[in-house]
Protein backbone atom coordinates (compact mmCIF):
# COMPACT_ATOMS: atom_id res chain seq x y z
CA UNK A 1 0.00 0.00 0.00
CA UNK A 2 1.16 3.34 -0.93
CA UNK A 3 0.74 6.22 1.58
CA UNK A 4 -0.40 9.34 0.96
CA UNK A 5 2.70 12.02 1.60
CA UNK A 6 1.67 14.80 4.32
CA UNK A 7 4.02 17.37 3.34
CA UNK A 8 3.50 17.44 -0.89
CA UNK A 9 6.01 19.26 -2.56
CA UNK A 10 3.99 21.22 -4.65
CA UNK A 11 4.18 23.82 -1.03
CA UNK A 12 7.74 23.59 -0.54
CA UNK A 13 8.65 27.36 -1.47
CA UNK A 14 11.19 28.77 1.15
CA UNK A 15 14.78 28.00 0.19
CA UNK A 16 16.77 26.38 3.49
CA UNK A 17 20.55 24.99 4.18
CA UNK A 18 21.24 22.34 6.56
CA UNK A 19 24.19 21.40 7.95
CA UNK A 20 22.62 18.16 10.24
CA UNK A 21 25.46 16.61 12.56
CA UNK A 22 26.73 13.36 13.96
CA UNK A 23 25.82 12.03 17.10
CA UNK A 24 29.80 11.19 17.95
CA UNK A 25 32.44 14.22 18.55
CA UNK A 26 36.06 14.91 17.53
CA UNK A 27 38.89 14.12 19.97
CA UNK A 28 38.36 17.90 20.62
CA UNK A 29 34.87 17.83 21.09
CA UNK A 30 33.62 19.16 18.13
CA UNK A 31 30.66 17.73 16.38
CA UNK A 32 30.93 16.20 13.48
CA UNK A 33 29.18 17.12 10.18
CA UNK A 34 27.44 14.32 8.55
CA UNK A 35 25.30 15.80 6.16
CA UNK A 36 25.04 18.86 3.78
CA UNK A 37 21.16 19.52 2.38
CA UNK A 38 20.07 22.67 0.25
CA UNK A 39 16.88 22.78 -1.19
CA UNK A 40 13.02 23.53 -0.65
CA UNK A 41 10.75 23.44 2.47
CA UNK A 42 7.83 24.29 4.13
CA UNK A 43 8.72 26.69 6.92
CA UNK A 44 6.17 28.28 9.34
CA UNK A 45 8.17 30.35 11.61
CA UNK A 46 6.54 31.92 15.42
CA UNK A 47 7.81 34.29 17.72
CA UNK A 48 7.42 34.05 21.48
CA UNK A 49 8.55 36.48 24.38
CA UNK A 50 10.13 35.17 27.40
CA UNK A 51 10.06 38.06 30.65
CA UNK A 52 13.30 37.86 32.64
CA UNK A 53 13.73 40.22 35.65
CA UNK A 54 16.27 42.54 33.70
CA UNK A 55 14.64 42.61 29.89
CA UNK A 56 11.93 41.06 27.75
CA UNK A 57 13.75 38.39 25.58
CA UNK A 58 12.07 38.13 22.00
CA UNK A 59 12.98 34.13 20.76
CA UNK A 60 11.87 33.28 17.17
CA UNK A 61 11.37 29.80 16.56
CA UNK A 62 10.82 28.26 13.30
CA UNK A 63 9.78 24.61 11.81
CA UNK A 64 10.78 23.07 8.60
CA UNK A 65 8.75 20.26 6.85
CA UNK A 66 10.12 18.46 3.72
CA UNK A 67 8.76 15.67 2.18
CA UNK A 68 10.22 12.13 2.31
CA UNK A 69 13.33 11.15 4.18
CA UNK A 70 16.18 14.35 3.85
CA UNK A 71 18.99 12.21 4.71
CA UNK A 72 18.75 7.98 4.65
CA UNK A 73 22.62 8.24 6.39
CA UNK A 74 21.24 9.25 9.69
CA UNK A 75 18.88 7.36 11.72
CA UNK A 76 18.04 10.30 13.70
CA UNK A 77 18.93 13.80 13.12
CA UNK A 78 20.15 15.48 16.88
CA UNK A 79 21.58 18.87 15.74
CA UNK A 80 23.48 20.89 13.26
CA UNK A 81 22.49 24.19 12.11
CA UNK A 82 20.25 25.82 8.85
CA UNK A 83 20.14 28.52 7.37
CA UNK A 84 16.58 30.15 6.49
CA UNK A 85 15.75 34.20 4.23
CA UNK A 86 19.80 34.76 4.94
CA UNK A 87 19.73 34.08 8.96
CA UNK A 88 21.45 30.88 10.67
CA UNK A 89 19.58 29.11 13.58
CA UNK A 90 20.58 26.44 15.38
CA UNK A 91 18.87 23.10 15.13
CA UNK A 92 16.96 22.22 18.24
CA UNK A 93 15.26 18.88 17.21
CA UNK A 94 14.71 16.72 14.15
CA UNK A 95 11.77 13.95 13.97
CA UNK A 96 11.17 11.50 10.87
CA UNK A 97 7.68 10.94 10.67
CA UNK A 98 7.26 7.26 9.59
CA UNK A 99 4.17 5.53 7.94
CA UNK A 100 3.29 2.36 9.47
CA UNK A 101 5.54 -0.07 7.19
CA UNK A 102 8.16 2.15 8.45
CA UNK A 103 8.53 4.51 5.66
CA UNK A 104 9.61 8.13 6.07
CA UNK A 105 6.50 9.94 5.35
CA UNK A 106 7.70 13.45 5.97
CA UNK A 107 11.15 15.01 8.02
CA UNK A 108 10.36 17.77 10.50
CA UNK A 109 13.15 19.94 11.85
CA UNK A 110 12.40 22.72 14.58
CA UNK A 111 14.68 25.75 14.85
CA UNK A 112 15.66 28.02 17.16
C-alpha cells in the first residue's frame, strides 16, 4: 500500500541549508558534520517572548517540513544548524515521521 505524503512538494517554497550533525564528537569535542542539504521546504516560523527580571527576551522559533526522508545516512537527526531568508539558527530537534511499514513519510526539523 502506498501512503499518501503529508508534506506534498507542490508547497515547498522557502529556500533552506542544513548542515545536520553526527551524534559522535572529535577528539576535541567538536561535532561532526554528517550531512550537507540545500533545497526547498515548508517553513512556518513563530515568535514568542520570554520576561526575565532585567529585559523582555524576543525568541523566534521556526519549523521546517520536507517531504520524504532528507537524509537515509542518519537514523536520527540530533543537531546541526540551517540557514533560512539569509539568517542561521541552530537546530533544536529533528523527527522522521514514519508511515506504518516504516517509511519516512515526511522530516520535520524545529529551529531556534
Amino acid at each position: 500500500m502506498k501512503y499518501p505524503c503529508l508534506v506534498p512538494k507542490r508547497l515547498c517554497k522557502t529556500d533552506i541549508s542544513l548542515v545536520l550533525e553526527q551524534e559522535e564528537v572529535t577528539e576535541y569535542g567538536e561535532p561532526l558534520p554528517a550531512f550537507l542539504y540545500s533545497g526547498k521546504c515548508n517553513y512556518q516560523d513563530k515568535a514568542k517572548t520570554i520576561l526575565t527580571a532585567e529585559k523582555k527576551l524576543v525568541q523566534i522559533t521556526g519549523t521546517a517540513l520536507f517531504p520524504g526522508d532528507i537524509c537515509t545516512d542518519l537514523p536520527v537527526i540530533s543537531g546541526g544548524k540551517a540557514v533560512v531568508f539569509g539568517v542561521e539558527r541552530r537546530i533544536q530537534q529533528g523527527r522522521k515521521a514514519r508511515n506504518p511499514d516504516g517509511t519516512v513519510n515526511y522530516t520535520e526539523v524545529l529551529l531556534i
